[in-house]
C-alpha atoms as a PDB file:
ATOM      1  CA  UNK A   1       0.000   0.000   0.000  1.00  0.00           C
ATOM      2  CA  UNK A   2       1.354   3.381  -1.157  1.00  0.00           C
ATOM      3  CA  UNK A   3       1.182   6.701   0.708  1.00  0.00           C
ATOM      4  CA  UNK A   4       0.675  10.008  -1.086  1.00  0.00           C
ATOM      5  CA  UNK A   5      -0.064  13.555   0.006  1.00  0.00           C
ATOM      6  CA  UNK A   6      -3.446  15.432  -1.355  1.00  0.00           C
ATOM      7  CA  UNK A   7      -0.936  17.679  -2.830  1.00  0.00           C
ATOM      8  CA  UNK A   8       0.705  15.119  -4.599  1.00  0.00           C
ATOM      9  CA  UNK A   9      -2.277  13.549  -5.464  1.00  0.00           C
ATOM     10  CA  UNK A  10      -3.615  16.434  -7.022  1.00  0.00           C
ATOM     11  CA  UNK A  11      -0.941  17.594  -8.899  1.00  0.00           C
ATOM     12  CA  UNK A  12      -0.448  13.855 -10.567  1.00  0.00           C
ATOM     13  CA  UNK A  13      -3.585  11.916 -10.511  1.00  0.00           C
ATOM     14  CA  UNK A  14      -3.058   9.232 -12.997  1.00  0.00           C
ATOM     15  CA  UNK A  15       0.230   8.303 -10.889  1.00  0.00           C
ATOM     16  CA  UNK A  16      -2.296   7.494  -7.874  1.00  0.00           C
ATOM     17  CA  UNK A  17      -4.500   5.976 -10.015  1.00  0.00           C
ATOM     18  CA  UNK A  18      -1.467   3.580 -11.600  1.00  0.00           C
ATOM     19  CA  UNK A  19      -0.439   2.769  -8.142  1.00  0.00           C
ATOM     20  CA  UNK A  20      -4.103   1.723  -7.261  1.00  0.00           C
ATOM     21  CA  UNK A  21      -3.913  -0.841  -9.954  1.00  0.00           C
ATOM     22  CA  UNK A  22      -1.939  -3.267  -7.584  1.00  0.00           C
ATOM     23  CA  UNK A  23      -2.893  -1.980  -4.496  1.00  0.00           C
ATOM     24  CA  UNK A  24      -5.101   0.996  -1.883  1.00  0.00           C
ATOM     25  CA  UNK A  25      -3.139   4.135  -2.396  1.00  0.00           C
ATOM     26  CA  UNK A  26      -3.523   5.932   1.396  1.00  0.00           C
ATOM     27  CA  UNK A  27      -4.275   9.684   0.369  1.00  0.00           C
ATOM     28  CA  UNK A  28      -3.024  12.272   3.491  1.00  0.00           C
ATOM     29  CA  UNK A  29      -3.993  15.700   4.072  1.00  0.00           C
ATOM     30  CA  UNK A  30      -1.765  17.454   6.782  1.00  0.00           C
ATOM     31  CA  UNK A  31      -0.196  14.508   7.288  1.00  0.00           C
ATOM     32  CA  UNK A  32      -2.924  12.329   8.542  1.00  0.00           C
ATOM     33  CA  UNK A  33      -4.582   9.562   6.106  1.00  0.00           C
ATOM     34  CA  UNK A  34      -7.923  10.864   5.074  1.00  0.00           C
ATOM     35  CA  UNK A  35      -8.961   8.859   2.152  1.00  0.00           C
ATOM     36  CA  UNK A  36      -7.967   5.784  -0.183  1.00  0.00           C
ATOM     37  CA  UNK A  37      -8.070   5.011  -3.056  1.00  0.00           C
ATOM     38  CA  UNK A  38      -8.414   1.804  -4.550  1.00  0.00           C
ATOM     39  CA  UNK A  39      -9.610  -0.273  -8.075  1.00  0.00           C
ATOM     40  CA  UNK A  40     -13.218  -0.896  -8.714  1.00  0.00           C
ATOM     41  CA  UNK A  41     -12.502  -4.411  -8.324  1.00  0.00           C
ATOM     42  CA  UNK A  42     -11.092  -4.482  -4.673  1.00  0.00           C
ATOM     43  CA  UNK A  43     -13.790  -1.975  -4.011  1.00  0.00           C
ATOM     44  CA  UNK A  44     -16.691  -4.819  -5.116  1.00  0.00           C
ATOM     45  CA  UNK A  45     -14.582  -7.296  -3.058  1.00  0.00           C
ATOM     46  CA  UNK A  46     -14.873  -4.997  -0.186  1.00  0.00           C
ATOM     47  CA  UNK A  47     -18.644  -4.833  -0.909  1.00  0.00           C
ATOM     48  CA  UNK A  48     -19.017  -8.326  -0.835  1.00  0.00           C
ATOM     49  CA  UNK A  49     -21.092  -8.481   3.026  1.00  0.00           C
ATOM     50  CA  UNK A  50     -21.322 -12.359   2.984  1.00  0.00           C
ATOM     51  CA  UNK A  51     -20.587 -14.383   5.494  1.00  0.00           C
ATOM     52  CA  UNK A  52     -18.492 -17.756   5.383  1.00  0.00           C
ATOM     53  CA  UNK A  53     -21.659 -19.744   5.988  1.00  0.00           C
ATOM     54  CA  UNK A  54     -23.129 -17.870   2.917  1.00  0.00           C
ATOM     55  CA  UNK A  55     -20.531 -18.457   0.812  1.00  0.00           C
ATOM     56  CA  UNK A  56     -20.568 -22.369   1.881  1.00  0.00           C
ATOM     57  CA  UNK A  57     -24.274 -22.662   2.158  1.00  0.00           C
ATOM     58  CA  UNK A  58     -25.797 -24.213  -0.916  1.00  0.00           C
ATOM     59  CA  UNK A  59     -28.834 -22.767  -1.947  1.00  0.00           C
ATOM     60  CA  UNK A  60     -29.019 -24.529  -5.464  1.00  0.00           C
ATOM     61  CA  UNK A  61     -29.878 -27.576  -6.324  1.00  0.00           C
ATOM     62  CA  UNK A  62     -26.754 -29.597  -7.781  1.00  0.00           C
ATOM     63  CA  UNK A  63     -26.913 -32.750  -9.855  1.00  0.00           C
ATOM     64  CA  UNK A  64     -25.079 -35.536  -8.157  1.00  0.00           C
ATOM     65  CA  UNK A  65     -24.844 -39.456  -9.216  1.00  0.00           C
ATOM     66  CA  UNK A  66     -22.460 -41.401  -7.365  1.00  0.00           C
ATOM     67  CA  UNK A  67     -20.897 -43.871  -9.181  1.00  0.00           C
ATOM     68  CA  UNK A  68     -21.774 -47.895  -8.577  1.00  0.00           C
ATOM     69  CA  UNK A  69     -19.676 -49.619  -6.527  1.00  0.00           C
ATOM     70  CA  UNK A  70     -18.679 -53.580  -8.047  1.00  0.00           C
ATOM     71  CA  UNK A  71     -20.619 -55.852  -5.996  1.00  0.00           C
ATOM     72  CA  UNK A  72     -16.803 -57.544  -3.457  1.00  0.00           C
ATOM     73  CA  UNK A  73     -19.168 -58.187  -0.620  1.00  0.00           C
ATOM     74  CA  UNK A  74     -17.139 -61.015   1.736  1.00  0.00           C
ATOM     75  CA  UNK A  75     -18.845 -62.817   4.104  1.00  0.00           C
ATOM     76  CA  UNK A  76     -18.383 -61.253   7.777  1.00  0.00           C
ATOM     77  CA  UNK A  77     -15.446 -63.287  10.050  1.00  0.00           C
ATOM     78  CA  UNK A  78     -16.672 -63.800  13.308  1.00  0.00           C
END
């Protein structure tokens, strides 16, 4: 993650907008970070609200056929 200042950032925006390619550029006024700025596609990641049992919950219906086992059935030793 790359720091700039607002001054920096507003004299050469496509720079901060290069960096934000590969990752959040941290955007600081005075100093202090006050905004990022990041690609539209970590920004839908970061949108993404759902949970790890709603990502592993399965809410369609999926086709599944196990295959047939060969009939080996042994008589039990007791």
């Amino acid at each position: 993650m790359s720091t700039i200042s607002a001054r920096q950032f507003n004299r050469d925006v496509s720079a901060a907008k290069r960096a934000a390619k590969s990752a959040p550029v941290v955007i600081t006024d005075r100093g202090e970070p006050r905004f990022v700025l990041l690609s539209i596609e970590e920004f839908r990641r970061l949108q993404d609200r759902r949970t790890l049992a709603d990502i592993l919950r399965m809410d369609e219906d999926i086709e599944f056929e196990p295959a047939c086992l060969p009939d080996h059935v042994r008589p039990a030793q007791l």
